[in-house]
Protein backbone atom coordinates (compact mmCIF):
# COMPACT_ATOMS: atom_id res chain seq x y z
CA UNK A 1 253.84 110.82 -47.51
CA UNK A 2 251.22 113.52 -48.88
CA UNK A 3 249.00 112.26 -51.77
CA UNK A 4 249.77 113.61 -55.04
CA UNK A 5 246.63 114.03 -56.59
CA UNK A 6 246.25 113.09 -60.96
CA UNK A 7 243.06 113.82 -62.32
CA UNK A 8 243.48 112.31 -65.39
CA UNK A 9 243.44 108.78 -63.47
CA UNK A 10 239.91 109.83 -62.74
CA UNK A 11 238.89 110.95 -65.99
CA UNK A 12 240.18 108.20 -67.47
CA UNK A 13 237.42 106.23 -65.46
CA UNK A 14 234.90 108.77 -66.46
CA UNK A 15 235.50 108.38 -70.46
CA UNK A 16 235.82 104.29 -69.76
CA UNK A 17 239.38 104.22 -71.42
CA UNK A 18 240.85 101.57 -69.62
CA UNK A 19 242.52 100.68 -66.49
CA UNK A 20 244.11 103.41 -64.80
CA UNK A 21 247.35 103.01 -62.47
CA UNK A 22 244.76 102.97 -59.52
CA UNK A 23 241.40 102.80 -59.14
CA UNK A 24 240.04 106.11 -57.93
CA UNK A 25 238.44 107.10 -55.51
CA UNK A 26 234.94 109.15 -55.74
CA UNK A 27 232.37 110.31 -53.06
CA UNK A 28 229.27 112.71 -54.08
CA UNK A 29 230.67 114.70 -51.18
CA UNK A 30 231.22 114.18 -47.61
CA UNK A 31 229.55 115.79 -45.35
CA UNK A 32 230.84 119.17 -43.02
CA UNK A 33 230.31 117.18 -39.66
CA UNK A 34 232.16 114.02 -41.34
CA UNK A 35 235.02 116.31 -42.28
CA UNK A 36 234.99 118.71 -39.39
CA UNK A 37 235.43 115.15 -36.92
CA UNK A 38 238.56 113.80 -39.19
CA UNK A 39 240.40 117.27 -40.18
CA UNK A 40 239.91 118.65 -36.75
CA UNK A 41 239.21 121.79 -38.57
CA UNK A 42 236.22 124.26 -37.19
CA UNK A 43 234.40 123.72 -40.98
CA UNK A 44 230.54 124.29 -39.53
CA UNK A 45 231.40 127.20 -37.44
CA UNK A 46 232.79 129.13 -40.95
CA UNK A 47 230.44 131.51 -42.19
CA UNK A 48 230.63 131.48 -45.77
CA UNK A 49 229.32 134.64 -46.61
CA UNK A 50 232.26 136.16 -45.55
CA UNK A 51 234.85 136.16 -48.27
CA UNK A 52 237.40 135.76 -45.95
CA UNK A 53 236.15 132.79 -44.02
CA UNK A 54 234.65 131.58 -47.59
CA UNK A 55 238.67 131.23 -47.90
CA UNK A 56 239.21 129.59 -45.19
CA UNK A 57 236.27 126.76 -45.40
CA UNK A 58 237.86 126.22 -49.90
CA UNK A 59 241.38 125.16 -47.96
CA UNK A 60 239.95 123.07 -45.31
CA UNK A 61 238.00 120.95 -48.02
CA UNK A 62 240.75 121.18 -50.61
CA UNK A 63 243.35 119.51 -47.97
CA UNK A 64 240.27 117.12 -46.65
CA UNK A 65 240.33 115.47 -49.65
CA UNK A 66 243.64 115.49 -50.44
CA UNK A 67 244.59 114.01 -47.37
CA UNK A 68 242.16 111.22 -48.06
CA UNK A 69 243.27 110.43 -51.42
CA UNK A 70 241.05 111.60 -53.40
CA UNK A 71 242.03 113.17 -57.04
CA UNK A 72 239.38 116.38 -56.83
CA UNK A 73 237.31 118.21 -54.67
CA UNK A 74 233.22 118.11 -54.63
CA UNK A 75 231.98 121.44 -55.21
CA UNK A 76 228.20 122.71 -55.50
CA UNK A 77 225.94 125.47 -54.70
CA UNK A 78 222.42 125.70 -54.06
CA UNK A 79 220.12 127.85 -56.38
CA UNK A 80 218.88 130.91 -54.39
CA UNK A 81 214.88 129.22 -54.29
CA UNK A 82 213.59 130.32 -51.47
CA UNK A 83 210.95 127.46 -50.49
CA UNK A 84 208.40 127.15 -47.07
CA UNK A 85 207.64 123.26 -48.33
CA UNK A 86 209.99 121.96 -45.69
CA UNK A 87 209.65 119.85 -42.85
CA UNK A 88 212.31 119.67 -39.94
CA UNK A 89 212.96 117.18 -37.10
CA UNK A 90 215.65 116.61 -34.87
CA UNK A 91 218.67 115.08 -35.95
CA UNK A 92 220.06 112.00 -34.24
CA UNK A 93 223.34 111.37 -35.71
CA UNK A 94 226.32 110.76 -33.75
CA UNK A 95 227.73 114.17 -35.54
CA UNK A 96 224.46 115.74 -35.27
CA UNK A 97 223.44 119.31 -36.53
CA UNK A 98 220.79 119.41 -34.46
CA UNK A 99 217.66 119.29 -37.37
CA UNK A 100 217.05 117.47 -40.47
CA UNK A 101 215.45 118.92 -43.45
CA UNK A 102 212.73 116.74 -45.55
CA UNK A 103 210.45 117.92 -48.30
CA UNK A 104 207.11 117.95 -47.95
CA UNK A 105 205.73 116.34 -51.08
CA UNK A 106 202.00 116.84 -50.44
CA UNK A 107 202.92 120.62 -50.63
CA UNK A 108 204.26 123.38 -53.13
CA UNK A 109 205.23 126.63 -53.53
CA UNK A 110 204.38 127.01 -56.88
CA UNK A 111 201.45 125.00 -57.75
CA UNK A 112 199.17 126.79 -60.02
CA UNK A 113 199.93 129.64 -62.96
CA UNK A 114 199.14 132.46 -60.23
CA UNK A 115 202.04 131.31 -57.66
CA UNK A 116 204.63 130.60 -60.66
CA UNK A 117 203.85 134.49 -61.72
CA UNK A 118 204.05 135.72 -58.27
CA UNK A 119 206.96 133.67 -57.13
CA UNK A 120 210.19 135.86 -56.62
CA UNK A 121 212.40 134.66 -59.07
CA UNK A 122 215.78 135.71 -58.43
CA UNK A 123 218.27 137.72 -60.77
CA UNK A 124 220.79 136.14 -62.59
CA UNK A 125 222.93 137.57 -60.52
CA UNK A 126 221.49 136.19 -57.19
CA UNK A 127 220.82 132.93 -58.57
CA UNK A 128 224.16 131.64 -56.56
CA UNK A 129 227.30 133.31 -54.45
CA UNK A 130 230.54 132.23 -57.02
CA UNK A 131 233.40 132.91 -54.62
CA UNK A 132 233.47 129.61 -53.46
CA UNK A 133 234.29 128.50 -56.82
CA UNK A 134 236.61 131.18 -57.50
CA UNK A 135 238.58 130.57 -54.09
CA UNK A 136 238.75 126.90 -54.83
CA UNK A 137 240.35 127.31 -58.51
CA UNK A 138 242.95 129.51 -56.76
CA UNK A 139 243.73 126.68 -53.84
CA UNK A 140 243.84 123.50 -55.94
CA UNK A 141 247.24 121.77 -55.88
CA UNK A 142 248.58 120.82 -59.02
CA UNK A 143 246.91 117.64 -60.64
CA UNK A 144 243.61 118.35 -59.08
CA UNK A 145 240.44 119.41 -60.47
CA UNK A 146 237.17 120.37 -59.08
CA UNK A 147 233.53 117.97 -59.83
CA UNK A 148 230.62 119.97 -58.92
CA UNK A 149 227.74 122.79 -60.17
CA UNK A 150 224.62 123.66 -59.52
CA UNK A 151 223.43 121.18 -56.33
CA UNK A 152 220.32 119.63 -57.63
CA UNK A 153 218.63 118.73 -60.71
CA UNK A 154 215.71 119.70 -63.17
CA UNK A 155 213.65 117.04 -61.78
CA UNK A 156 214.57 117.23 -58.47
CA UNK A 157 214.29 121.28 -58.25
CA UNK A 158 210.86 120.32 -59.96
CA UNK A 159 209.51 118.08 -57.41
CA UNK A 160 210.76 120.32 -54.59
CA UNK A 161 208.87 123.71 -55.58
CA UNK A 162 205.81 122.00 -56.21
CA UNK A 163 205.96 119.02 -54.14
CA UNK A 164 205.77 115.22 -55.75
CA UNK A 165 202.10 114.99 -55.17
CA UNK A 166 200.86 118.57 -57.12
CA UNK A 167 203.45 118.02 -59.46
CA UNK A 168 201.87 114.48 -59.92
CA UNK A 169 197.78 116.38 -60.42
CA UNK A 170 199.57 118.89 -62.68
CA UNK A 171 200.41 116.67 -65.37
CA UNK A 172 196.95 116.00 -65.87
CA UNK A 173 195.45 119.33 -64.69
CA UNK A 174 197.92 122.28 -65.65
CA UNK A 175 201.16 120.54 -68.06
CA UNK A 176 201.80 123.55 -69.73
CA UNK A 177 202.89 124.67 -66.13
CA UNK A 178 204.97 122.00 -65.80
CA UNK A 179 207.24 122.89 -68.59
CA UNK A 180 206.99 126.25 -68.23
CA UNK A 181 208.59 125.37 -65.14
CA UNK A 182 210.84 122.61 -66.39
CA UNK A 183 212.17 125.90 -68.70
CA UNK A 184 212.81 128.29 -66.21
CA UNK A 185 214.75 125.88 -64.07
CA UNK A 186 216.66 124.40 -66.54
CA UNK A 187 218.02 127.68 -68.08
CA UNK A 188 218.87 128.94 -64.63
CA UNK A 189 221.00 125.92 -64.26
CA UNK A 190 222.43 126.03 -67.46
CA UNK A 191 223.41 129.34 -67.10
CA UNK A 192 225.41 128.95 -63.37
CA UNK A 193 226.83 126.25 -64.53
CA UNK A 194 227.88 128.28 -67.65
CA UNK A 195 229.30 131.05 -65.34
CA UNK A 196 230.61 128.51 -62.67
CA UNK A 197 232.69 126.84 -65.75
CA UNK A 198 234.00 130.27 -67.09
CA UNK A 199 234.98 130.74 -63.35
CA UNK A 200 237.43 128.28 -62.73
CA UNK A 201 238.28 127.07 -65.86
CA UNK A 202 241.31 124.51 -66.67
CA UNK A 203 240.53 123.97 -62.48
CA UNK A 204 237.24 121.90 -63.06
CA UNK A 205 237.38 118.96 -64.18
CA UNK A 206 233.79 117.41 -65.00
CA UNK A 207 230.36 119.09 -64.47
CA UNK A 208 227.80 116.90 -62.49
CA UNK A 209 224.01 117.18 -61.28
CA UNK A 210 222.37 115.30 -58.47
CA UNK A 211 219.01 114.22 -60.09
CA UNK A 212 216.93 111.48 -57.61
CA UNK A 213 214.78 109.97 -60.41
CA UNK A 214 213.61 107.08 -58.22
CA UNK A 215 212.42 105.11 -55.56
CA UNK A 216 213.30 101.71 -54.30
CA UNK A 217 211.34 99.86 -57.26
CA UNK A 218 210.19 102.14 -59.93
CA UNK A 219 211.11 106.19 -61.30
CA UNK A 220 209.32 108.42 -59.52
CA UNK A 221 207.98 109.41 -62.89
CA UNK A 222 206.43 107.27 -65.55
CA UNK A 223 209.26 106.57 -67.98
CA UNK A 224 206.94 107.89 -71.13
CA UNK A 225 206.85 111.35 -68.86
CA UNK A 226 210.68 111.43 -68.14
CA UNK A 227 211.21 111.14 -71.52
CA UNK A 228 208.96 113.76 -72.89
CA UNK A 229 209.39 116.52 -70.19
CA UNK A 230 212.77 115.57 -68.39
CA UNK A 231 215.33 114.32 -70.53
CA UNK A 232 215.48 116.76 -73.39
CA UNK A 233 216.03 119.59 -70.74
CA UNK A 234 218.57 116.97 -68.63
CA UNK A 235 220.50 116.86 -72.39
CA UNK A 236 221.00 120.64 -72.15
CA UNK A 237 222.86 120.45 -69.18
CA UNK A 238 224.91 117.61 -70.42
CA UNK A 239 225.32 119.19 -73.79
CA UNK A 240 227.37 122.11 -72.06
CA UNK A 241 229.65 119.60 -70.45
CA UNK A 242 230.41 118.64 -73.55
CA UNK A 243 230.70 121.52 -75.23
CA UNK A 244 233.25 122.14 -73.00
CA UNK A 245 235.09 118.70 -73.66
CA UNK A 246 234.18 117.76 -69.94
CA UNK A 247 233.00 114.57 -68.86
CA UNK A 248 229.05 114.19 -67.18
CA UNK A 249 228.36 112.41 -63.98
CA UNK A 250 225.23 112.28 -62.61
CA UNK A 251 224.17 111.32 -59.60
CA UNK A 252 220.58 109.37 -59.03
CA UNK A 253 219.11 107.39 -56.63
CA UNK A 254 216.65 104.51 -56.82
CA UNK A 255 215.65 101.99 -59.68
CA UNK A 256 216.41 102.97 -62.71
CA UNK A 257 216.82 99.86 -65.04
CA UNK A 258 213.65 101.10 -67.34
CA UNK A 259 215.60 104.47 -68.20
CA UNK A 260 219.38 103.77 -68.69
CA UNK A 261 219.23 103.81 -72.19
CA UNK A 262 217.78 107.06 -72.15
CA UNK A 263 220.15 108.63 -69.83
CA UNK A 264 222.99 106.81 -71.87
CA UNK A 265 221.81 107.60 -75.35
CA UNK A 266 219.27 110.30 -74.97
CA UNK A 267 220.26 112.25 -72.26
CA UNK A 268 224.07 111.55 -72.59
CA UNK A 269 225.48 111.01 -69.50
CA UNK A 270 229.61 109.70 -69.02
CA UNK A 271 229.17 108.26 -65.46
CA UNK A 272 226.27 107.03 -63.12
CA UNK A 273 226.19 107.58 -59.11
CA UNK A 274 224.76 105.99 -56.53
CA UNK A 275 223.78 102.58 -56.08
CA UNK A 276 221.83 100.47 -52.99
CA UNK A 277 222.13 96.96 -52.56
CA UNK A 278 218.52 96.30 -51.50
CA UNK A 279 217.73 97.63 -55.35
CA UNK A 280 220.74 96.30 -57.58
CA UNK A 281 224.31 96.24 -56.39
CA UNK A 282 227.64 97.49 -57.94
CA UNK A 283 228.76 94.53 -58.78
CA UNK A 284 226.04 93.03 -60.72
CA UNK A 285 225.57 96.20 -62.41
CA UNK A 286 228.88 97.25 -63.31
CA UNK A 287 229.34 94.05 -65.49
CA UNK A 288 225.72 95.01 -66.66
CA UNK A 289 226.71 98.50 -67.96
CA UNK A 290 230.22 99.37 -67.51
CA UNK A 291 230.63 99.24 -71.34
CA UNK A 292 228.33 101.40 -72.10
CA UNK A 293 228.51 104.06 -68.84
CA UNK A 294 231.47 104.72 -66.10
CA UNK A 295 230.09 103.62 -62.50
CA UNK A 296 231.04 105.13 -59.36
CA UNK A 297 231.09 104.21 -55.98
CA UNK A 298 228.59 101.22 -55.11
CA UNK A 299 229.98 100.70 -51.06
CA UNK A 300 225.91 100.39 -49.39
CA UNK A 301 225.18 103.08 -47.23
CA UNK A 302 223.43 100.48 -44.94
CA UNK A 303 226.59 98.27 -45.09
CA UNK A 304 228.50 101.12 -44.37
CA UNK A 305 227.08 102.08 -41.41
CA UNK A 306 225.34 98.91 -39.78
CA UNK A 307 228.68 96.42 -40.44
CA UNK A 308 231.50 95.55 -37.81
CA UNK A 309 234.71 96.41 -39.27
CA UNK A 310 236.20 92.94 -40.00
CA UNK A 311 233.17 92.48 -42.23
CA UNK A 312 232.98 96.26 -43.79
CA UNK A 313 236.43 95.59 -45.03
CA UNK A 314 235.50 92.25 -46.48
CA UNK A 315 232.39 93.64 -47.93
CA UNK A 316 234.49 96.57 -49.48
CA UNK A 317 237.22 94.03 -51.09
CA UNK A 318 234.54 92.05 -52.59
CA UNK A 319 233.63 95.20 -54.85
CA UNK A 320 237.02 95.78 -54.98
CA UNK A 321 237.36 92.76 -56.37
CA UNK A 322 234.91 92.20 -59.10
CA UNK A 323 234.85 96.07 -60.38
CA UNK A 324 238.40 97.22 -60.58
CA UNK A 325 239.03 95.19 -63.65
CA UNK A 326 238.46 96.55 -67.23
CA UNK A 327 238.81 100.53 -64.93
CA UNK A 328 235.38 102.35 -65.72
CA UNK A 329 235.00 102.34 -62.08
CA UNK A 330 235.64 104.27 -59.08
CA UNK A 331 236.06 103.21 -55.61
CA UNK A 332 233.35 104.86 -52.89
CA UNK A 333 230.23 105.05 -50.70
CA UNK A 334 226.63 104.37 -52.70
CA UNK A 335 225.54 107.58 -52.58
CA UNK A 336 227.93 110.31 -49.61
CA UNK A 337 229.32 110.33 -46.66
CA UNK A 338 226.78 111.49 -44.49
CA UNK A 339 227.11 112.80 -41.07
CA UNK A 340 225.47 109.64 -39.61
CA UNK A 341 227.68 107.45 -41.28
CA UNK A 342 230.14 105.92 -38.47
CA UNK A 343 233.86 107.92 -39.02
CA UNK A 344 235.75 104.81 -38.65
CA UNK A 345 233.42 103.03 -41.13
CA UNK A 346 234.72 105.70 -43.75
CA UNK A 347 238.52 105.32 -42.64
CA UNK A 348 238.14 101.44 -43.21
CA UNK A 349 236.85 101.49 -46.27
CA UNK A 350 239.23 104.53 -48.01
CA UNK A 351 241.72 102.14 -46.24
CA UNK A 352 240.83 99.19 -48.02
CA UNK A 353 240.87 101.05 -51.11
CA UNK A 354 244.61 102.29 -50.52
CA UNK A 355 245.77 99.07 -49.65
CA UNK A 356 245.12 98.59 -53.58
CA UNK A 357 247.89 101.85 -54.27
């Protein structure tokens, strides 16, 4: 029998009012190779600058999650910021696309007041390709919504123009060029967003950002800096989710106990993302939070990849278990389903979840 997607069961986790008929399910996204290997569908090979195989790649990821029983579709776009701060190696996952991408925090591309005026800052026009968005608000079945924007955050596009370590000297040496920055890439998101949200319309269904604040045991940031150079510009996005009577999710790795109230009461966030067992997991920190913040997901990436099947499915009923009561929670990975995260790992665990239908 084919799914038949509700949103509203979904939002109703996202506002935290009440149990819906089933918990939810919710992944940041899943990754092309991850999808490609279950749909059978050619989804890497697409070249999505062509509008007609943009088309094609929308309906393969529209029935993906369908099929899988999810109530919306993941969709984001990168900001056109061209950067040369990257380093690649080769990638050994067992759906491998060949390199990996990490950023190169001991280096920038903007850096000093000379390199931000120089930098080619793109048009609003450039800032992003839209047709994906448009396609996909065409191609949604009824009762689904899209969860998505801009890919990345203000911190997080922050840190990876100027790399963690410069960005670290500048707020001693040059913090007027921090905000300045902070600025510019906060009203280009606002303003994608804006135009990504006046795109689809009644299709989306809640705005997020993916905003890594931390590490395994502290922000990345001192809290006291988050709070004066971060947050206020974080609200803005958040305040146009709103605006739009849309629900907030953002997604964040590492430890952030010392800033939750800020994000919650400051900052305004509906829902967090992303959780780790080695740092706190799901289910001590939904009791810990839930009334005061949806929660999403919590299944360890590590556990997810690393455990034999009887014991993955175990693992997943525990949090099953203790966090589908009171709703305020949906049922996923910690953080996505990468491409080296075993396929039949994800199968048991969506499994596990639908046994719960």
């Amino acid at each position: 029998m084919k799914p038949t997607p509700d949103f509203e069961r979904l939002k109703k986790v996202l506002l935290r009012q009440g149990e819906p008929d089933r918990v939810p399910f919710y992944e940041h996204f899943v990754d092309e190779e991850v999808v490609e290997a279950i749909s059978g569908q050619p989804l890497t090979k697409l070249d999505t600058s062509d509008p007609d195989q943009i088309k094609t790649y929308v309906n393969i990821l529209v029935e993906f999650y369908l099929q899988q029983g999810y109530d919306y579709v993941p969709l984001e776009r990168f900001l056109n910021l061209p950067r040369n701060n990257v380093v690649h190696g080769v990638d050994t996952a067992a759906l491998s696309r060949d390199t990996r991408e990490w950023q190169d925090e001991n280096e920038g591309v903007i850096t000093t007041w000379e390199e931000f005026e120089a930098y080619p800052w793109p048009a609003e026009g450039d800032l992003v390709n839209y047709r994906m968005f448009e396609y996909a608000a065409k191609a949604l079945p009824d009762g689904m919504k899209i969860i998505g924007g801009v890919a990345g955050g203000v911190f997080e596009h922050l840190s990876w123009m100027m790399g963690l370590v410069p960005l670290s000297l500048a707020l001693y040496d040059t913090p007027d060029l921090i905000r300045a920055m902070v600025k510019k890439i906060t009203s280009m998101i606002v303003r994608v967003d804006r135009n990504i949200l006046d795109i689809c319309g009644d299709s989306f269904g809640a705005l997020r950002m993916g905003d890594d604040l931390g590490y395994k045991t502290a922000t990345m940031l001192d809290p006291k800096v988050l709070r004066q150079e971060i947050f206020p510009y974080q609200k803005q996005v958040v305040d146009l989710a709103h605006e739009r009577g849309l629900p907030f999710v953002l997604h964040s790795c590492g430890y952030l106990e010392d800033i939750m109230d800020d994000l919650i009461d400051t900052v305004g966030i509906d829902a967090k993302h992303s959780f780790e067992d080695a740092i706190i997991p799901v289910t001590d920190w939904k009791p810990k939070w839930s009334h005061r913040v949806a929660v999403l997901g919590g299944v360890d990436m590590d556990k997810l990849c690393s455990l034999g099947d009887q014991e993955l499915r175990a693992y997943s009923n525990h949090i099953l278990d203790v966090c589908s009561p009171g709703g305020g929670w949906a049922f996923g990975s910690g953080n996505s389903i990468a491409n080296y995260v075993p396929v039949k790992n994800y199968l048991a665990m969506l499994e596990e979840g639908r046994k719960r239908w």
